[in-house]
C-alpha atoms as a PDB file:
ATOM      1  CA  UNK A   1     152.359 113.113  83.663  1.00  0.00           C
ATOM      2  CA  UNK A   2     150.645 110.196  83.155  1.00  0.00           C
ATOM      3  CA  UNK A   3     152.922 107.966  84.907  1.00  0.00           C
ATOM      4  CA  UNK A   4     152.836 109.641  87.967  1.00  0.00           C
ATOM      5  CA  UNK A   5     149.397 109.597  88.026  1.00  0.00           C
ATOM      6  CA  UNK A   6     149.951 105.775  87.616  1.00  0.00           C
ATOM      7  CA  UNK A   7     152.403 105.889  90.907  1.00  0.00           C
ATOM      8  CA  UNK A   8     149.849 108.154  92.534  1.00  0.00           C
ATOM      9  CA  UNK A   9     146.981 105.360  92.389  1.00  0.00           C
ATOM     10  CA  UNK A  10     149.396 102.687  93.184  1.00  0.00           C
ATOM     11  CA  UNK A  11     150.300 104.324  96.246  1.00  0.00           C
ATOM     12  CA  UNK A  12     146.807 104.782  97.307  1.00  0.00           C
ATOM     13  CA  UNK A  13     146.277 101.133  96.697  1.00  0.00           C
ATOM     14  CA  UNK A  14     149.526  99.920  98.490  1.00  0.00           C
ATOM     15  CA  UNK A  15     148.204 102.119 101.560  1.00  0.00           C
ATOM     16  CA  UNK A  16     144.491 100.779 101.579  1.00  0.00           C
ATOM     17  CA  UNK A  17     145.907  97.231 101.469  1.00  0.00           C
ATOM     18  CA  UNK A  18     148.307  97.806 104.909  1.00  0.00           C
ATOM     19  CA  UNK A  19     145.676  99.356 106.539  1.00  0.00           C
ATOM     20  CA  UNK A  20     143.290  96.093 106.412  1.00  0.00           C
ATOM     21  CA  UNK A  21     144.763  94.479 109.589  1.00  0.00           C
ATOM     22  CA  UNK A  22     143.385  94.810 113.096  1.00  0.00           C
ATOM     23  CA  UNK A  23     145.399  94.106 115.936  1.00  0.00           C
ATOM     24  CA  UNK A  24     143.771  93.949 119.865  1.00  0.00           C
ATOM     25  CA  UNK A  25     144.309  92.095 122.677  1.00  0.00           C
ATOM     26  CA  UNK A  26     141.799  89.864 124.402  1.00  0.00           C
ATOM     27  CA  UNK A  27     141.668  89.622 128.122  1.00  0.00           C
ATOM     28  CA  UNK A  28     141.064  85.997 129.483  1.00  0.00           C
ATOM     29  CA  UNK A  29     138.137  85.750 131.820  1.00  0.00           C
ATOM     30  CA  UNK A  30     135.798  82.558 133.573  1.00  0.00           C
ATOM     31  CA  UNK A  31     132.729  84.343 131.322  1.00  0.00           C
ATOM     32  CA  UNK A  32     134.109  85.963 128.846  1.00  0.00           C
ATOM     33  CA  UNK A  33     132.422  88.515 126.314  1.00  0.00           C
ATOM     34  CA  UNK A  34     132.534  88.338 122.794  1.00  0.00           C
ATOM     35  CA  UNK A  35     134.567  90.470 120.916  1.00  0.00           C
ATOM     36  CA  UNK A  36     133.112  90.972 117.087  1.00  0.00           C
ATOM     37  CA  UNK A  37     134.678  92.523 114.310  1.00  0.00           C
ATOM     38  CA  UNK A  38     131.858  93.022 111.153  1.00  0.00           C
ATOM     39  CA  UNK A  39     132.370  93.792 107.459  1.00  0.00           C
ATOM     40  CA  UNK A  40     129.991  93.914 104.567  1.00  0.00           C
ATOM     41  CA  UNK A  41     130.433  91.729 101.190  1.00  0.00           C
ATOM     42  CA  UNK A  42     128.397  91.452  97.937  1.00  0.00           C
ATOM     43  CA  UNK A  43     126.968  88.737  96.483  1.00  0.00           C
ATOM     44  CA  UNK A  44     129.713  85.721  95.100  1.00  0.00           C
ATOM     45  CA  UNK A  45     132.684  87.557  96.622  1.00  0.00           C
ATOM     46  CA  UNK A  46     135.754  85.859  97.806  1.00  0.00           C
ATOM     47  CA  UNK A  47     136.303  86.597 101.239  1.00  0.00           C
ATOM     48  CA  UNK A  48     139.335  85.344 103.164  1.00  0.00           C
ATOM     49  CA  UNK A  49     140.013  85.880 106.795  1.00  0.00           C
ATOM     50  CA  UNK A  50     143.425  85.282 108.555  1.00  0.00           C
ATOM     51  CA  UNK A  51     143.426  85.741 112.291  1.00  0.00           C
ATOM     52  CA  UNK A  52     147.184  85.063 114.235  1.00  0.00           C
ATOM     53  CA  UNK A  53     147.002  85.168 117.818  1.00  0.00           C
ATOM     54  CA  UNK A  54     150.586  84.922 120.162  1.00  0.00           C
ATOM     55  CA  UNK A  55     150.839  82.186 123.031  1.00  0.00           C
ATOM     56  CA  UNK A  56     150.302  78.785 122.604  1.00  0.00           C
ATOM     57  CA  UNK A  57     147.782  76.036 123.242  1.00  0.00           C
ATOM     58  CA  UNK A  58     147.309  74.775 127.150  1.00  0.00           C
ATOM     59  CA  UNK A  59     148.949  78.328 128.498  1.00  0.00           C
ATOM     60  CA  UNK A  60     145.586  78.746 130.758  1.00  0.00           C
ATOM     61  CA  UNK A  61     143.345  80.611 127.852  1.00  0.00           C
ATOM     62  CA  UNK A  62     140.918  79.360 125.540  1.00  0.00           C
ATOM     63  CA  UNK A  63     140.571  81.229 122.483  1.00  0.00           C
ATOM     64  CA  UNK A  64     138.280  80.858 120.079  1.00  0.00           C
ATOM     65  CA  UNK A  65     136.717  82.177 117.182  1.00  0.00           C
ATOM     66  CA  UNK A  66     134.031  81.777 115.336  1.00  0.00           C
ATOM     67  CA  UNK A  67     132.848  83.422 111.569  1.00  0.00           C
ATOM     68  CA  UNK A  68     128.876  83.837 110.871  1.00  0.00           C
ATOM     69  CA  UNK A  69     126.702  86.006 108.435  1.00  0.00           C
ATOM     70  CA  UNK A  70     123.831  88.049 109.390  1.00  0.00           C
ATOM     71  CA  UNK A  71     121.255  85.104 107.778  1.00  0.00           C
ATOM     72  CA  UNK A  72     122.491  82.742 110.634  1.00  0.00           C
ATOM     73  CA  UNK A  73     125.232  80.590 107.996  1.00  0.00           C
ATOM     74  CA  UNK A  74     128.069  79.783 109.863  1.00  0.00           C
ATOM     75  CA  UNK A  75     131.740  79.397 107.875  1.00  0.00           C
ATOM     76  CA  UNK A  76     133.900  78.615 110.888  1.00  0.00           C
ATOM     77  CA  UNK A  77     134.175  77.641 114.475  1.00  0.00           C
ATOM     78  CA  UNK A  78     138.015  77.168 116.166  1.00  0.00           C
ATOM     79  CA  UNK A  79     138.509  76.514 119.729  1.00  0.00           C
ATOM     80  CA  UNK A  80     141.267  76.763 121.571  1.00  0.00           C
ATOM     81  CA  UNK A  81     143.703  77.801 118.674  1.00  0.00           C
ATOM     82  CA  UNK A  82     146.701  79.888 118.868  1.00  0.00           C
ATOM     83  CA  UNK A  83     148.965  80.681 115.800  1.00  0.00           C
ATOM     84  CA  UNK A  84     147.396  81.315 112.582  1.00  0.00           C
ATOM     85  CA  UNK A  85     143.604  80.139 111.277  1.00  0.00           C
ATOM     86  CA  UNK A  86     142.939  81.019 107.785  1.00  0.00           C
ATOM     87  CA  UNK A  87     139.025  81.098 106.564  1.00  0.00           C
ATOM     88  CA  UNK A  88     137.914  81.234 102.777  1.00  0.00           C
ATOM     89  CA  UNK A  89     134.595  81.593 101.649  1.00  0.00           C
ATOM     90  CA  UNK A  90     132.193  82.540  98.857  1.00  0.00           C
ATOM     91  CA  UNK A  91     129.002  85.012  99.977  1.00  0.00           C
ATOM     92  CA  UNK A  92     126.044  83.422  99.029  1.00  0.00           C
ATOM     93  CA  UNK A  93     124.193  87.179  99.142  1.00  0.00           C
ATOM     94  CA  UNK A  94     124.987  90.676 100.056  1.00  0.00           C
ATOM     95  CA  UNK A  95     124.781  90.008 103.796  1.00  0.00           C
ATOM     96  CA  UNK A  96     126.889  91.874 106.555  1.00  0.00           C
ATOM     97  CA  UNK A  97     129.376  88.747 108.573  1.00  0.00           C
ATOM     98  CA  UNK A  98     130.984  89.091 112.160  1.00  0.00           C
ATOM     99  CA  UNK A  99     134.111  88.005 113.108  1.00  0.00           C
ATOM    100  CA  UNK A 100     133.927  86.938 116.629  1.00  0.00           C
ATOM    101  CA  UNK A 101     136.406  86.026 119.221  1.00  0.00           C
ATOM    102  CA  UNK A 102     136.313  84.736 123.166  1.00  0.00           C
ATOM    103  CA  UNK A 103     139.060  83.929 125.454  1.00  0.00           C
ATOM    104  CA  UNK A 104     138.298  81.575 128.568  1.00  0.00           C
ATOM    105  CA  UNK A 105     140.657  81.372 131.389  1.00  0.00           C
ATOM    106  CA  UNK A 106     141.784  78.329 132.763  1.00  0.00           C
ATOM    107  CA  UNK A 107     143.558  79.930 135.556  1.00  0.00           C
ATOM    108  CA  UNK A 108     141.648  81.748 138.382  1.00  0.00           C
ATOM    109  CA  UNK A 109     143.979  84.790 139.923  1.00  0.00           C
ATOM    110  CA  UNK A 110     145.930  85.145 136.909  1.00  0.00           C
ATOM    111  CA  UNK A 111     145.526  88.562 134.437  1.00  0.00           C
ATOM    112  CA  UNK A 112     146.180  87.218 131.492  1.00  0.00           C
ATOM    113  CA  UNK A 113     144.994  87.920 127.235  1.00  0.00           C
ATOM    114  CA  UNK A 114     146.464  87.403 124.058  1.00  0.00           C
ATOM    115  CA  UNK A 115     147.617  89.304 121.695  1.00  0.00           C
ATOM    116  CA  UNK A 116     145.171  89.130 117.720  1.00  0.00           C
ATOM    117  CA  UNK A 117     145.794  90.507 114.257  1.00  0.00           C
ATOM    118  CA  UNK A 118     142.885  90.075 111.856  1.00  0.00           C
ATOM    119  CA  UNK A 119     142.689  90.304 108.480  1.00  0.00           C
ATOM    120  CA  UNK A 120     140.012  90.717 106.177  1.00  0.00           C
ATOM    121  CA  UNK A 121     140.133  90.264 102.414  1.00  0.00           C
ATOM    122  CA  UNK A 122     137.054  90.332  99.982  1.00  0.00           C
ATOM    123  CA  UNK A 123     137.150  90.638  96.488  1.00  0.00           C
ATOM    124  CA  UNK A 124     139.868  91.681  94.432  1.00  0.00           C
ATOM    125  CA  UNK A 125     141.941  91.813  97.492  1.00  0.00           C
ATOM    126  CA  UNK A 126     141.311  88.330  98.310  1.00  0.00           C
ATOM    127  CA  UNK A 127     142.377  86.845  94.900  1.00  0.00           C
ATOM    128  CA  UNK A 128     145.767  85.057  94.824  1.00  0.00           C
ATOM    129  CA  UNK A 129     147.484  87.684  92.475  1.00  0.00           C
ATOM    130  CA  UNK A 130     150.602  86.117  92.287  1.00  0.00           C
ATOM    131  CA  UNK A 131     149.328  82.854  90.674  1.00  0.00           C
ATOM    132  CA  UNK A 132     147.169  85.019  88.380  1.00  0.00           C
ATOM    133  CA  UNK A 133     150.520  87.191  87.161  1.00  0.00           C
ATOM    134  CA  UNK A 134     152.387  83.604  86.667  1.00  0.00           C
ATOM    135  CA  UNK A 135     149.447  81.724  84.549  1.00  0.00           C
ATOM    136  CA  UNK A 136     148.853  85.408  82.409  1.00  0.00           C
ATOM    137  CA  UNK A 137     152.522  86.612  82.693  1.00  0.00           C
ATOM    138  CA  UNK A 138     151.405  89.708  83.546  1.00  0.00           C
ATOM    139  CA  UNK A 139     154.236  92.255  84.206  1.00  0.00           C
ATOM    140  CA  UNK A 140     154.490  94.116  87.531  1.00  0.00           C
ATOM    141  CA  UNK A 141     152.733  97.321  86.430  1.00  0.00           C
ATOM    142  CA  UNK A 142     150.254  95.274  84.804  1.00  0.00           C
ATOM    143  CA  UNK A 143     149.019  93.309  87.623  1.00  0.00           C
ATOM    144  CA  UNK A 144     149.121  96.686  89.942  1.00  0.00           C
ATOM    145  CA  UNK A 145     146.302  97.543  87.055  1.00  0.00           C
ATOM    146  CA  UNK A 146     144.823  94.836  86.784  1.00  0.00           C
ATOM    147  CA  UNK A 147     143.838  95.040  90.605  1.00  0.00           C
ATOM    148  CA  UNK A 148     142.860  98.425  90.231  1.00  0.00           C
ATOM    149  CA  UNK A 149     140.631  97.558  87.418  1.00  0.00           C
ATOM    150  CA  UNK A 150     138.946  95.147  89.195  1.00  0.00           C
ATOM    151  CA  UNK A 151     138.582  97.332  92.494  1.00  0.00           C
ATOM    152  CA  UNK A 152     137.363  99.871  90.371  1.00  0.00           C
ATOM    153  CA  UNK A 153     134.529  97.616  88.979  1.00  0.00           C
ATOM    154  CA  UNK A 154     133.527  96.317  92.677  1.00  0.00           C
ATOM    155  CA  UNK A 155     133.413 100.106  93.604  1.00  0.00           C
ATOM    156  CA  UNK A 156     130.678 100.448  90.828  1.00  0.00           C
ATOM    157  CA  UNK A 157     129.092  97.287  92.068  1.00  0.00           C
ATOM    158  CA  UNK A 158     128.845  98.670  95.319  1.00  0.00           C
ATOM    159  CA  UNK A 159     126.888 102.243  94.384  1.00  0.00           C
ATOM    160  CA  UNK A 160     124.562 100.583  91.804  1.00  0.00           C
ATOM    161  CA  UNK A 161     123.876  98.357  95.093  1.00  0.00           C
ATOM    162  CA  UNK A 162     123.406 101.325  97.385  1.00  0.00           C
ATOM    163  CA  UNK A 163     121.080 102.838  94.617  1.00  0.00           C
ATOM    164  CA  UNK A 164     118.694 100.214  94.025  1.00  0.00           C
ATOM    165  CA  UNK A 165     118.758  99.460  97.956  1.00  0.00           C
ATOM    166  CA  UNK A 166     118.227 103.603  98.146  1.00  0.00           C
ATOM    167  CA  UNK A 167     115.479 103.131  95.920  1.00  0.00           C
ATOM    168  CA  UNK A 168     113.860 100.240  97.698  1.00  0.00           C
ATOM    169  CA  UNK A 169     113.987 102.088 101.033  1.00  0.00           C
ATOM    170  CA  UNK A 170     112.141 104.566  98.856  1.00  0.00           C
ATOM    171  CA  UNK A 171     109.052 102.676  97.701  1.00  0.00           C
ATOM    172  CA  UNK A 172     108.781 101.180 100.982  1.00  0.00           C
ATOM    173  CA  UNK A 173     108.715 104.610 102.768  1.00  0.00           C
ATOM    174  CA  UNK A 174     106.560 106.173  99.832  1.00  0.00           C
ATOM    175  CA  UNK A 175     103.948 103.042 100.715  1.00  0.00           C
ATOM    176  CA  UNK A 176     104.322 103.519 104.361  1.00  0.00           C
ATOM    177  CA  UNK A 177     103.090 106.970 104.281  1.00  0.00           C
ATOM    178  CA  UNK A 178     100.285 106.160 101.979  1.00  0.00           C
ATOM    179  CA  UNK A 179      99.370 103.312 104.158  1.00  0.00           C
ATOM    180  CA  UNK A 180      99.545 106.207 107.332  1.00  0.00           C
ATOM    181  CA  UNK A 181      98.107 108.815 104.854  1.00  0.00           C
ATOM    182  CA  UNK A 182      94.467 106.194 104.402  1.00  0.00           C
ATOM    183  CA  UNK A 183      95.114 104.801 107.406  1.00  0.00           C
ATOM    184  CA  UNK A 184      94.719 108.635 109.328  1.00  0.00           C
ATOM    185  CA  UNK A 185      91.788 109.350 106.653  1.00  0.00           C
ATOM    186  CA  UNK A 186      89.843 106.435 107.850  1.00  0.00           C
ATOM    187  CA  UNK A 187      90.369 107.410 111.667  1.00  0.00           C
ATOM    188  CA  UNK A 188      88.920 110.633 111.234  1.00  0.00           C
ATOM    189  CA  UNK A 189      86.172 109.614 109.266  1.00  0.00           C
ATOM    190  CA  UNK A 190      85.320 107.037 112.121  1.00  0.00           C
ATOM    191  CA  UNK A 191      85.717 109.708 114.465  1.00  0.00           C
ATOM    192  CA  UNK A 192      83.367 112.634 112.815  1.00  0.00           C
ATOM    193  CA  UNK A 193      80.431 109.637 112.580  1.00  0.00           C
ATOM    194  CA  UNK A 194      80.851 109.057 115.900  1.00  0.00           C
ATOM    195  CA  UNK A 195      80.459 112.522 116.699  1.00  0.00           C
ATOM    196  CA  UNK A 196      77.417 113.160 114.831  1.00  0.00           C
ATOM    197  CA  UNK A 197      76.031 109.822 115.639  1.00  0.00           C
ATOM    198  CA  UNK A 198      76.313 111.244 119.103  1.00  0.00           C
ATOM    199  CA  UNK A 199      75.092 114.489 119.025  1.00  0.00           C
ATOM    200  CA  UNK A 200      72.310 112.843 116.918  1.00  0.00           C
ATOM    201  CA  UNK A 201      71.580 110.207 119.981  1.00  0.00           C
ATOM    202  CA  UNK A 202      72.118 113.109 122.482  1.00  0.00           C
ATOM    203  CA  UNK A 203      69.117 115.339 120.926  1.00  0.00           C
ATOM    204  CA  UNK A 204      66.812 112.752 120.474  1.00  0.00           C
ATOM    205  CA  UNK A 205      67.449 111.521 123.832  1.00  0.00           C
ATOM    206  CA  UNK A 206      66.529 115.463 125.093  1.00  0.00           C
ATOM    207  CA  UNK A 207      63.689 115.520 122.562  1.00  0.00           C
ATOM    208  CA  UNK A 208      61.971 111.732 124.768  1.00  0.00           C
ATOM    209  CA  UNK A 209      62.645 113.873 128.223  1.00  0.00           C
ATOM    210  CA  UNK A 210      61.099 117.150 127.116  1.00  0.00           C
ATOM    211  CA  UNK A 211      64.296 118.833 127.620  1.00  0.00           C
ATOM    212  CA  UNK A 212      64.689 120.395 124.615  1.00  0.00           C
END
């Protein structure tokens, strides 16, 4: 029982890993549109990004990519690459990172694109697993584990992030309304003294005429 429970989660994680890759095609144009591809990391995770585009360099199309965070820190810019361009880097915070591409066309009158697969890895996914089963001669069902353990730990990571981000959102919100509660308090409170300032300007005004 318990060991096909073991296959059971192994499977799952063999088909999460193949289903990382993205694969699109890029059509060349004179002013070409960026096409972005964004994923989320925490704070200190390994991320590693390996793009592979077909053609080859000087076949009329410029592509080029180019790997920034949401805080403006830039990580990698490649023009005019073709082949494979591998990108490894550390998140300095919990900040959302696009993956952006261009192609440029050399060649007016021509349709012509190329062919991308991306793929992302943060995390445990992005560790080198086989040098960590060499140095800890760790046996195949072991590492498959080990990974697992370590997924499992970034998963917890992830919802203790989501609930002290949930419970920012809600202080902020809670203070918002206050602010809108006073703020709606003090506009009415303006408003009735105006009213009775003049109602009280009004009759007084009637009382210098003799109207009233």
């Amino acid at each position: 029982m318990l060991s096909s429970r073991v296959s059971f989660v192994l499977f799952l994680f063999g088909l999460i890993s193949q289903i990382n890759a993205l694969n699109f095609e890029i059509p060349a144009s004179n002013n070409p549109e960026p096409y972005c591809v964004r994923d989320f990391v925490s704070e200190g995770q390994l991320v590693v990004i390996t793009a592979e585009s077909d053609g080859s360099v000087g076949d009329g199309q410029i592509l080029s990519m180019v790997v920034r965070d949401s805080n403006g820190n830039e990580y990698r810019r490649k023009k005019d690459f073709a082949g494979e361009v591998r990108v490894a880097f550390n998140a300095p915070s919990s900040v959302s990172f696009d993956v952006c591409f261009d192609n440029t066309a050399q060649v007016q009158g021509r349709s012509m694109k190329r062919y991308v697969e991306l793929d992302i890895e943060s995390g445990a996914e992005a560790r080198d697993w086989n040098k960590i089963s060499a140095s800890e001669k760790l046996k195949p069902i072991e590492l498959e584990l080990r990974k697992i353990e370590e997924l499992a730990d970034e998963v917890v990571d992830e919802l203790n992030y989501l609930k002290s981000r949930e419970e920012r959102l809600r202080d902020t919100n809670e203070s918002t309304n206050a602010r809108v509660k006073n703020f709606s308090f003090l506009v009415i409170t303006v408003l009735v003294s105006l009213g009775l300032f003049q109602i009280n300007y009004l009759k007084n005004y009637f009382k210098a005429k003799h109207i009233i």
